[in-house]
Protein backbone atom coordinates (compact mmCIF):
# COMPACT_ATOMS: atom_id res chain seq x y z
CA UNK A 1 173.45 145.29 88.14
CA UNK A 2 173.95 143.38 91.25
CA UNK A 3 173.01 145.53 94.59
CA UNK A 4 176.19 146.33 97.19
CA UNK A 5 176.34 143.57 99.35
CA UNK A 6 175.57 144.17 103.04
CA UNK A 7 178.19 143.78 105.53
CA UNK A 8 177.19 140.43 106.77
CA UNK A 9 176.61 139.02 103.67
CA UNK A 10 179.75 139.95 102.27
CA UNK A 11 181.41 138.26 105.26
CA UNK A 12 179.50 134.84 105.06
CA UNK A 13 180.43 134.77 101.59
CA UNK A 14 183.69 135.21 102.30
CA UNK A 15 183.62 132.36 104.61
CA UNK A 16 182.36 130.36 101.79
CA UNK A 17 185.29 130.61 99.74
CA UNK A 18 187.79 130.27 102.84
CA UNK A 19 186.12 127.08 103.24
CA UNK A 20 186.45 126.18 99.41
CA UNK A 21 190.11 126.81 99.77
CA UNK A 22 190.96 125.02 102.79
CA UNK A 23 189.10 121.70 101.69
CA UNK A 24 191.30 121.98 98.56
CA UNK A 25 194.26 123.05 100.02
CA UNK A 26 194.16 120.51 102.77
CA UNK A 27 194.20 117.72 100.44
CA UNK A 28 197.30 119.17 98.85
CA UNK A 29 195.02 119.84 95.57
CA UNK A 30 197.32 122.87 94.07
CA UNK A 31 195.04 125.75 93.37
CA UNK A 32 195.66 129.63 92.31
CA UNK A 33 193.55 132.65 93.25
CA UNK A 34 192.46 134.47 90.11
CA UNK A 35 189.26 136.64 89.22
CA UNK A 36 188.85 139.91 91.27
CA UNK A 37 190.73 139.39 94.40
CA UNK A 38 193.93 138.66 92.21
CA UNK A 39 193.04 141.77 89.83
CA UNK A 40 192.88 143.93 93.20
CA UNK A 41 196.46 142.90 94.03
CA UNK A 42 197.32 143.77 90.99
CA UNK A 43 195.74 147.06 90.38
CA UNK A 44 194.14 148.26 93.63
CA UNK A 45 190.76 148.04 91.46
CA UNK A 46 188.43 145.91 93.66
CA UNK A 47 185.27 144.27 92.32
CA UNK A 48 182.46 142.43 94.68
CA UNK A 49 181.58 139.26 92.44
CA UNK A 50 179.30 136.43 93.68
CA UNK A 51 181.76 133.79 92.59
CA UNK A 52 185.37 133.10 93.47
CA UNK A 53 187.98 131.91 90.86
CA UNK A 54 189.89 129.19 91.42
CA UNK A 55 192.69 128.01 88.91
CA UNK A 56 193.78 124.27 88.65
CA UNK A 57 195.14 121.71 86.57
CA UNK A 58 193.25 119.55 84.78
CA UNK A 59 194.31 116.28 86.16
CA UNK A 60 192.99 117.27 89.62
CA UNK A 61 189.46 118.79 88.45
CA UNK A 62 187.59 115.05 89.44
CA UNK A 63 189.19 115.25 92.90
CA UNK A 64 188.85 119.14 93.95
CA UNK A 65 184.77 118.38 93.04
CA UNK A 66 184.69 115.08 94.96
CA UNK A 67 186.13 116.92 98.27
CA UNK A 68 183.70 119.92 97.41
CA UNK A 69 180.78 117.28 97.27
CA UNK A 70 181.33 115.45 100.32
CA UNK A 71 181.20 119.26 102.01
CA UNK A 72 177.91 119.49 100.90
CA UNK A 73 178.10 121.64 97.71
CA UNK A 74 176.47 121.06 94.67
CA UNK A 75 179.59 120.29 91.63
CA UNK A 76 179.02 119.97 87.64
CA UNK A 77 181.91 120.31 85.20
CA UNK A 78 180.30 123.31 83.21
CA UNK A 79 182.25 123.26 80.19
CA UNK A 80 184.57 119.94 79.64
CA UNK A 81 187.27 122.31 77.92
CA UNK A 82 187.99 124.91 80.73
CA UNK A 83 185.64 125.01 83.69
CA UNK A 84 183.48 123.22 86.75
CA UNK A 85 181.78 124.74 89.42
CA UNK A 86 180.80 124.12 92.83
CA UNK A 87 177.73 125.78 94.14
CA UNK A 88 176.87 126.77 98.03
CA UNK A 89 174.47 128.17 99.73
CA UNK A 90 172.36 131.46 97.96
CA UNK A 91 173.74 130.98 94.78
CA UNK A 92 177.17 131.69 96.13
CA UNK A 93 179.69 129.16 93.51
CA UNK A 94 183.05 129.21 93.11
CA UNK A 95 184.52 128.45 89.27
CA UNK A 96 187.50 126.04 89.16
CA UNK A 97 189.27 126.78 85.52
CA UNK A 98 191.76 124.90 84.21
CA UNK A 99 191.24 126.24 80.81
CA UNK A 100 189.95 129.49 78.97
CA UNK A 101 186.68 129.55 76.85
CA UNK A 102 189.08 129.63 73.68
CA UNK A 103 190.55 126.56 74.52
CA UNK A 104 194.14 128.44 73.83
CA UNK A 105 195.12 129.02 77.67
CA UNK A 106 195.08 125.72 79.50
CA UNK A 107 196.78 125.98 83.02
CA UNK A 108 199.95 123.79 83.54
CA UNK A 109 202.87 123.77 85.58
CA UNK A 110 204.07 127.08 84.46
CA UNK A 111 201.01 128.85 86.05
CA UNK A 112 202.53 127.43 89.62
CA UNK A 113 206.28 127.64 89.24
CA UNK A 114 205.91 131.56 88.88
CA UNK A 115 202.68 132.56 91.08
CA UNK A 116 203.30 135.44 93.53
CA UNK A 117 202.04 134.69 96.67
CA UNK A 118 199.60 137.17 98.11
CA UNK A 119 197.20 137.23 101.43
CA UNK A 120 193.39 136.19 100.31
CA UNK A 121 190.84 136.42 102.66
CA UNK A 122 193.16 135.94 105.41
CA UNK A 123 195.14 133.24 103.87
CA UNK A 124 198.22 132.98 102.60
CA UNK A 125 197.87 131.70 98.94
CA UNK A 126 199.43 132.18 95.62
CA UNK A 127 197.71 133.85 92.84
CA UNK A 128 197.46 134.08 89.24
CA UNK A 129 200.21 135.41 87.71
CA UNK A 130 199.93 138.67 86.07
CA UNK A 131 201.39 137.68 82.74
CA UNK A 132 198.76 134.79 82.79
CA UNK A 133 195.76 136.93 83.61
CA UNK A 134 196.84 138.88 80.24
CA UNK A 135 197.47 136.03 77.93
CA UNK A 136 193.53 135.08 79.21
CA UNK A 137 192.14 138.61 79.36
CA UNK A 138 193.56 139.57 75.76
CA UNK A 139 191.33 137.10 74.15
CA UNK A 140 188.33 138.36 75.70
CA UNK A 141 186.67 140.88 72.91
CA UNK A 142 182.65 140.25 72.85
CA UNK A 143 179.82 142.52 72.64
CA UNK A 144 179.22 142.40 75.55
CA UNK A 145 182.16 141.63 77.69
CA UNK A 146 185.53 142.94 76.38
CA UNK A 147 188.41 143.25 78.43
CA UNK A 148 190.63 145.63 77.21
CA UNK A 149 190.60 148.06 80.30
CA UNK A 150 191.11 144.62 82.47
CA UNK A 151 194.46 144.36 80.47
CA UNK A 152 195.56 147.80 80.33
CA UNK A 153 195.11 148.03 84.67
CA UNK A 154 197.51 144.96 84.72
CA UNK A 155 199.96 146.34 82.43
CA UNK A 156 199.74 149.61 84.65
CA UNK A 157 200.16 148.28 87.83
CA UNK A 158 202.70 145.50 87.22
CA UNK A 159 204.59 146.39 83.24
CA UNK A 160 207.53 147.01 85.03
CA UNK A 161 207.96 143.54 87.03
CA UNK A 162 206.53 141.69 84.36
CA UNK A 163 208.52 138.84 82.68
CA UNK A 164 207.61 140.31 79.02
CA UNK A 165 209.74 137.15 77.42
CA UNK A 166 207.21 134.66 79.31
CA UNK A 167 204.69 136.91 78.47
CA UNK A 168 205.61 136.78 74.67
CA UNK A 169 206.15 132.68 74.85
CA UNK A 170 202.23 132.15 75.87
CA UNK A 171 200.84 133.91 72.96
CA UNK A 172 202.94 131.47 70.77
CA UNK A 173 201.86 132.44 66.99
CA UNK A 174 199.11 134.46 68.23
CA UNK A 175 201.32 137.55 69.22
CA UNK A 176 199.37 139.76 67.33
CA UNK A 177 197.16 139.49 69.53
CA UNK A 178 199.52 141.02 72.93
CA UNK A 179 200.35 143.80 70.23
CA UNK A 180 197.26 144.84 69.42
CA UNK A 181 197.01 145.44 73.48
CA UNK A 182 200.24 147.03 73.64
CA UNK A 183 198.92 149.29 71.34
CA UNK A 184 195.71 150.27 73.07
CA UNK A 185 197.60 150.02 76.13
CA UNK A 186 199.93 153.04 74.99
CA UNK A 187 196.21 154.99 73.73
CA UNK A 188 194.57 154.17 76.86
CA UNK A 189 197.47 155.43 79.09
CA UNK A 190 199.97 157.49 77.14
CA UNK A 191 201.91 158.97 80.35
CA UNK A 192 202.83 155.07 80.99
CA UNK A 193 204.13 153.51 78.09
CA UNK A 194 207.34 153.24 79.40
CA UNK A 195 205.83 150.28 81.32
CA UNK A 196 206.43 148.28 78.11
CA UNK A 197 209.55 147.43 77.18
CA UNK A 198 210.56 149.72 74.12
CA UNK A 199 212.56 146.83 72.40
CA UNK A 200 210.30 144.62 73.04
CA UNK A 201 207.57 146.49 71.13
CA UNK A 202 209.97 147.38 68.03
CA UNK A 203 210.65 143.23 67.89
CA UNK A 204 206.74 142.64 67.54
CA UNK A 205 206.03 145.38 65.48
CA UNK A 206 209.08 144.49 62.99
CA UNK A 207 207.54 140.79 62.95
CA UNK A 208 204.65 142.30 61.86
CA UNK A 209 206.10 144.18 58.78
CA UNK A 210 208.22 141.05 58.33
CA UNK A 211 205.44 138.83 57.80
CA UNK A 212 202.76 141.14 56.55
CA UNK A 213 203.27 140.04 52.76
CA UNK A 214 203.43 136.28 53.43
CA UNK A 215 200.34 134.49 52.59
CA UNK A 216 197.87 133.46 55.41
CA UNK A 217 196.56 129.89 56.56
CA UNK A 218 193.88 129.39 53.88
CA UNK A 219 190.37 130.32 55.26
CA UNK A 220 191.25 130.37 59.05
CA UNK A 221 189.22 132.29 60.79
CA UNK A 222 191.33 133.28 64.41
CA UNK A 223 188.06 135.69 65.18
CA UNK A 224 186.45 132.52 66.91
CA UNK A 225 189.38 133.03 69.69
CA UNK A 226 188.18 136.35 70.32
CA UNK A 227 185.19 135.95 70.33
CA UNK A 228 182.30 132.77 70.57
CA UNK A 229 179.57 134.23 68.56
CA UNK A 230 180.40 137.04 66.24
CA UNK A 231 181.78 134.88 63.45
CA UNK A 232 179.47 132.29 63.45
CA UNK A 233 178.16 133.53 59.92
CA UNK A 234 182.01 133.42 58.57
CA UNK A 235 181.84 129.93 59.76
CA UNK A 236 178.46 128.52 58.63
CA UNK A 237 178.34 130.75 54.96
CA UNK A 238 181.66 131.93 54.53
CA UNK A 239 183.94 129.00 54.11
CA UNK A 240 185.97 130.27 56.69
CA UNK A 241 187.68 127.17 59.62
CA UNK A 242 187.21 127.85 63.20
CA UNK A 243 190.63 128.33 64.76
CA UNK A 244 189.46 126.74 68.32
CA UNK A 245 189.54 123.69 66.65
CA UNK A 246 192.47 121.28 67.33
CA UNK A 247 192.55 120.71 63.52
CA UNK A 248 192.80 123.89 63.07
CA UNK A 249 195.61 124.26 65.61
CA UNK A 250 193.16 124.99 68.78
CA UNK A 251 192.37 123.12 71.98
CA UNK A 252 188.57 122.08 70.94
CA UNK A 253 186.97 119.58 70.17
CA UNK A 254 184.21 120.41 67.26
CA UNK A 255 181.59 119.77 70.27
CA UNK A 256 183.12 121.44 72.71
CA UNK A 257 183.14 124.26 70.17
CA UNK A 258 179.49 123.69 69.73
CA UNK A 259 178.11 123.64 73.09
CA UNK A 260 180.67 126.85 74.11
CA UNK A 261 178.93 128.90 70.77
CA UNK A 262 175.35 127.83 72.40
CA UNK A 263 175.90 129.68 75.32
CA UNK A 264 174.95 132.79 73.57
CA UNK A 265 172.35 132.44 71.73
């Protein structure tokens, strides 16, 4: 565990990412606030991280790390699927994502045309919206990062302004996926589940008896999307296909599969 920041760290850092964001934003490079200062506006939960997220499109990744570089900071694209970084001064970095480490959320226009705009470290700037942050966040189930509670905060603080049809449109034919958080949601939080739409919860659920009997894809494994390493044995001994894979109906190459999976071991 990281110790509490002193004061005047905490503000140099700061500056850090207000520079980050002004170099970008300058240059008319569209970017989104997302990690823990977006998950504080939504839920009044605030985290001190050493990194700052940044959401943008893929088509303007080369040009956001070109301005960063010529500021001085140190750039890589981390993972060619979802993520680059730029790194400053004491390890400080800020992550520019224009994916997820699924490969199933990639940010496009949509993420723009309905961002809430929001006052970041003294700037006006729009943020990740809240229905994105789930759809991202509902994937995440490792051993040792799972972000149930992450989803359940957002659900709490914003169910009732949430666009729930949008919301259902990301997940695509993954929607068992938002039910199974509805679900906890409504454990986690009984006194609240009026924050999710009642009819909208009887559709999924109904889909789910409706399609219960029908036969499956044929040795898909969708536990990949949850998580990177648990069903590598499934994979490797089990016959089983790995669902990030655009053959298989994901957003991965088989390498970028590969060197994502490497990460943990």
């Amino acid at each position: 565990m990281s110790l509490p920041a002193s004061a005047e760290e905490l503000r140099q850092r700061q500056a850090f990412y207000v520079q980050c964001m002004d170099v970008l934003t300058a240059a008319r490079i569209p970017v989104l606030v997302g990690g823990a200062y977006a998950f504080n506006q939504y839920t009044g939960i605030f985290r001190d991280t050493k990194d700052f997220d940044l959401f943008i499109r893929r088509e303007h990744v080369d040009a956001a790390l070109g301005l960063l570089a010529r500021e001085g900071l140190n750039t890589e694209i981390t993972y060619t699927h979802w993520l680059a970084k730029a790194w400053g001064p004491y390890d400080w970095f800020i992550d520019l994502i224009y994916g997820s480490g699924n490969g199933v959320c990639p940010v496009d226009e949509s993420w723009f045309e309905h961002a809430p705009q929001a006052e970041v470290l003294g700037r006006k700037i729009p943020l990740v919206p809240p229905e994105e942050m789930i759809w991202q966040k509902a994937f995440i189930l490792e051993r040792d990062r799972c972000d149930v509670a992450d989803v359940a905060h957002v659900i709490r603080g914003c169910g009732e302004s949430l666009d729930w049809p949008r919301l259902v449109r990301r997940f695509e034919d993954r929607w068992p996926v938002l039910l199974s958080q509805l679900i906890l949601f409504s454990f986690i939080f009984p006194n609240d589940r009026k924050k999710v739409p009642m009819e909208l919860l009887h559709m999924l659920v109904e889909r789910f008896r409706a399609e219960a009997h029908l036969p499956g894809d044929d040795q898909l494994c969708g536990g990949t999307l949850l998580s990177k390493s648990q069903f590598e044995s499934d994979l490797d001994h089990g016959g089983y296909r790995d669902a990030r894979i655009e053959q298989s109906g994901g957003g991965m190459t088989p390498e970028e599969a590969r060197a994502w999976t490497v990460l943990q071991k």
